[in-house]
Protein backbone atom coordinates (compact mmCIF):
# COMPACT_ATOMS: atom_id res chain seq x y z
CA UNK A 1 -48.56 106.76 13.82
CA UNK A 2 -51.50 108.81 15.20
CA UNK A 3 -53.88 106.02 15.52
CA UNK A 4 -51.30 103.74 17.46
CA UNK A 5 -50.18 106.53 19.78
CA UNK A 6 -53.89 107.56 20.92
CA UNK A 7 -55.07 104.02 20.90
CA UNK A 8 -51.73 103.10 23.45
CA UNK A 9 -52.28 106.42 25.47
CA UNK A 10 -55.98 105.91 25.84
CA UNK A 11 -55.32 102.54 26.99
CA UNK A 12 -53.03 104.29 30.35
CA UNK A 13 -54.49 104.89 33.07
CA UNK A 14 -53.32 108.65 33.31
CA UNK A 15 -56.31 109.92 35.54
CA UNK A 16 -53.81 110.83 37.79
CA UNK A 17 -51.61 112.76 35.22
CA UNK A 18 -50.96 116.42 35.48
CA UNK A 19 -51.82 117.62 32.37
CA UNK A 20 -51.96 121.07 31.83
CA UNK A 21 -55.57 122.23 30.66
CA UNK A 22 -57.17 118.78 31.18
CA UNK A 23 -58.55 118.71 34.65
CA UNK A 24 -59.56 114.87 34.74
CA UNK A 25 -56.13 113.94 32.92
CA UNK A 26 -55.07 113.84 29.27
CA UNK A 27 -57.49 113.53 26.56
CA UNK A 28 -56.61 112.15 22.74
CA UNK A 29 -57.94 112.73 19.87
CA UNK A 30 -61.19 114.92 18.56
CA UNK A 31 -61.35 118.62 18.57
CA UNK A 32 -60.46 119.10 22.04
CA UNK A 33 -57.50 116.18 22.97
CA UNK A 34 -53.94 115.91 22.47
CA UNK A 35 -52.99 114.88 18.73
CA UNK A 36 -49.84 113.17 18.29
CA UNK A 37 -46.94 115.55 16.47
CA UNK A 38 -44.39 113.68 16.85
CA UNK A 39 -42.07 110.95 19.16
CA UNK A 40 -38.46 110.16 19.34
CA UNK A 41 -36.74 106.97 19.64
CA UNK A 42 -36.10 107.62 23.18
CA UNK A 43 -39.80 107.17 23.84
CA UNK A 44 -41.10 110.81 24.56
CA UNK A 45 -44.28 112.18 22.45
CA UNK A 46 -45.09 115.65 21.45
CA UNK A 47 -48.77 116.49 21.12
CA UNK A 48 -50.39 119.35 19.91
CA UNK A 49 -54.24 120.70 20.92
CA UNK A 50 -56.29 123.46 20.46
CA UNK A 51 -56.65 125.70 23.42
CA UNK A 52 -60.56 126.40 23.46
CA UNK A 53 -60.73 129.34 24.42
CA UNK A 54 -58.10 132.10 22.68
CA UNK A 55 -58.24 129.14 19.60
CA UNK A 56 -54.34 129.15 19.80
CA UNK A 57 -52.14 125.87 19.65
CA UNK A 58 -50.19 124.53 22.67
CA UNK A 59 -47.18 121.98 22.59
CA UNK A 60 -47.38 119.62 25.55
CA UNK A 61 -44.72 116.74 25.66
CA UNK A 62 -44.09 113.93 27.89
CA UNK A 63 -40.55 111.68 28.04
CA UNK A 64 -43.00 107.92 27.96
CA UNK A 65 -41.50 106.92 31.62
CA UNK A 66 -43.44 109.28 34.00
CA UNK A 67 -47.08 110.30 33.37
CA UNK A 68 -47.00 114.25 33.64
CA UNK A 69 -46.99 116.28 30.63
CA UNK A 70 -45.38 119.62 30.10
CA UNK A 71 -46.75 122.36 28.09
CA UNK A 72 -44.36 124.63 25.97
CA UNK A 73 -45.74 127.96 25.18
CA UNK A 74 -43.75 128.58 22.16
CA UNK A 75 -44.67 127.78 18.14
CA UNK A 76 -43.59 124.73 16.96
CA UNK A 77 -40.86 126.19 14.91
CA UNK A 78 -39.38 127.45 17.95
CA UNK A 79 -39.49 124.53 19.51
CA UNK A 80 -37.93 122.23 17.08
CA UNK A 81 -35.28 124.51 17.12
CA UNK A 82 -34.52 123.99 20.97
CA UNK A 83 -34.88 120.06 20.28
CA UNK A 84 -32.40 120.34 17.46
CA UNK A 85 -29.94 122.83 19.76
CA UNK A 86 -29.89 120.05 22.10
CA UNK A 87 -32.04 121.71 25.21
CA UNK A 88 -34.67 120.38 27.59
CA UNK A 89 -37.87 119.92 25.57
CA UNK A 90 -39.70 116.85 26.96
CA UNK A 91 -39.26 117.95 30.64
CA UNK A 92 -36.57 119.24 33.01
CA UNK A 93 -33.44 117.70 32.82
CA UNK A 94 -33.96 115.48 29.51
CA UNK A 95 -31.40 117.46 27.19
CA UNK A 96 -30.00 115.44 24.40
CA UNK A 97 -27.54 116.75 21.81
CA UNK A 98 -27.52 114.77 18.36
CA UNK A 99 -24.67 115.78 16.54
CA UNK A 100 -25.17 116.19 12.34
CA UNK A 101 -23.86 113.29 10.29
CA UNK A 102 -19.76 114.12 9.39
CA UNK A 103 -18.70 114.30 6.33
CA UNK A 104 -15.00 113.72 5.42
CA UNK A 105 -15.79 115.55 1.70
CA UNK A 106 -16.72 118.81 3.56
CA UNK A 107 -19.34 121.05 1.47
CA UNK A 108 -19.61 121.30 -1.83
């Protein structure tokens, strides 16, 4: 999955992205780019990269229709559990709630 999803993004032109940390627009790849996490089948990405200069991870995400990326300054962990509560994590106003699989047997 990581090779397709930098080869497709580096194929955009997303010099007019807002991106934040990448001045020219959105790097992938290497030691200082986005590197794919994750993506949903709704078409957004989650990217990880290495902020240069305190050497800490940030999340940045994008929902695949508009360009700009937003950065989550959270750990992952933290994160995933917003996606999984059903909140805004790939931009303002994306919120999706799936429910967990029902079970008529109940637990064991």
């Amino acid at each position: 999955m990581e090779d397709q999803t930098v080869t497709a993004f580096t194929r955009r032109d997303l010099t007019e992205a807002e991106c934040p940390g990448f001045r020219q627009g959105p790097l992938f790849g290497g030691s200082e780019g986005l590197i794919p996490l994750t993506s949903t089948d709704r078409g957004e990405y989650l990217f990880g990269a290495a902020d240069t200069r305190s050497g800490h991870w940030r999340i940045l995400a994008c929902n695949g229709v508009e360009q700009d990326f937003q950065e989550y300054r959270m750990p992952l962990s933290e994160w995933l559990h917003h996606y999984l509560a059903g909140e805004s994590t790939f931009g303002p106003g994306n919120a999706v709630f799936y429910s967990a699989p029902s079970s008529s047997k109940g637990c064991p």
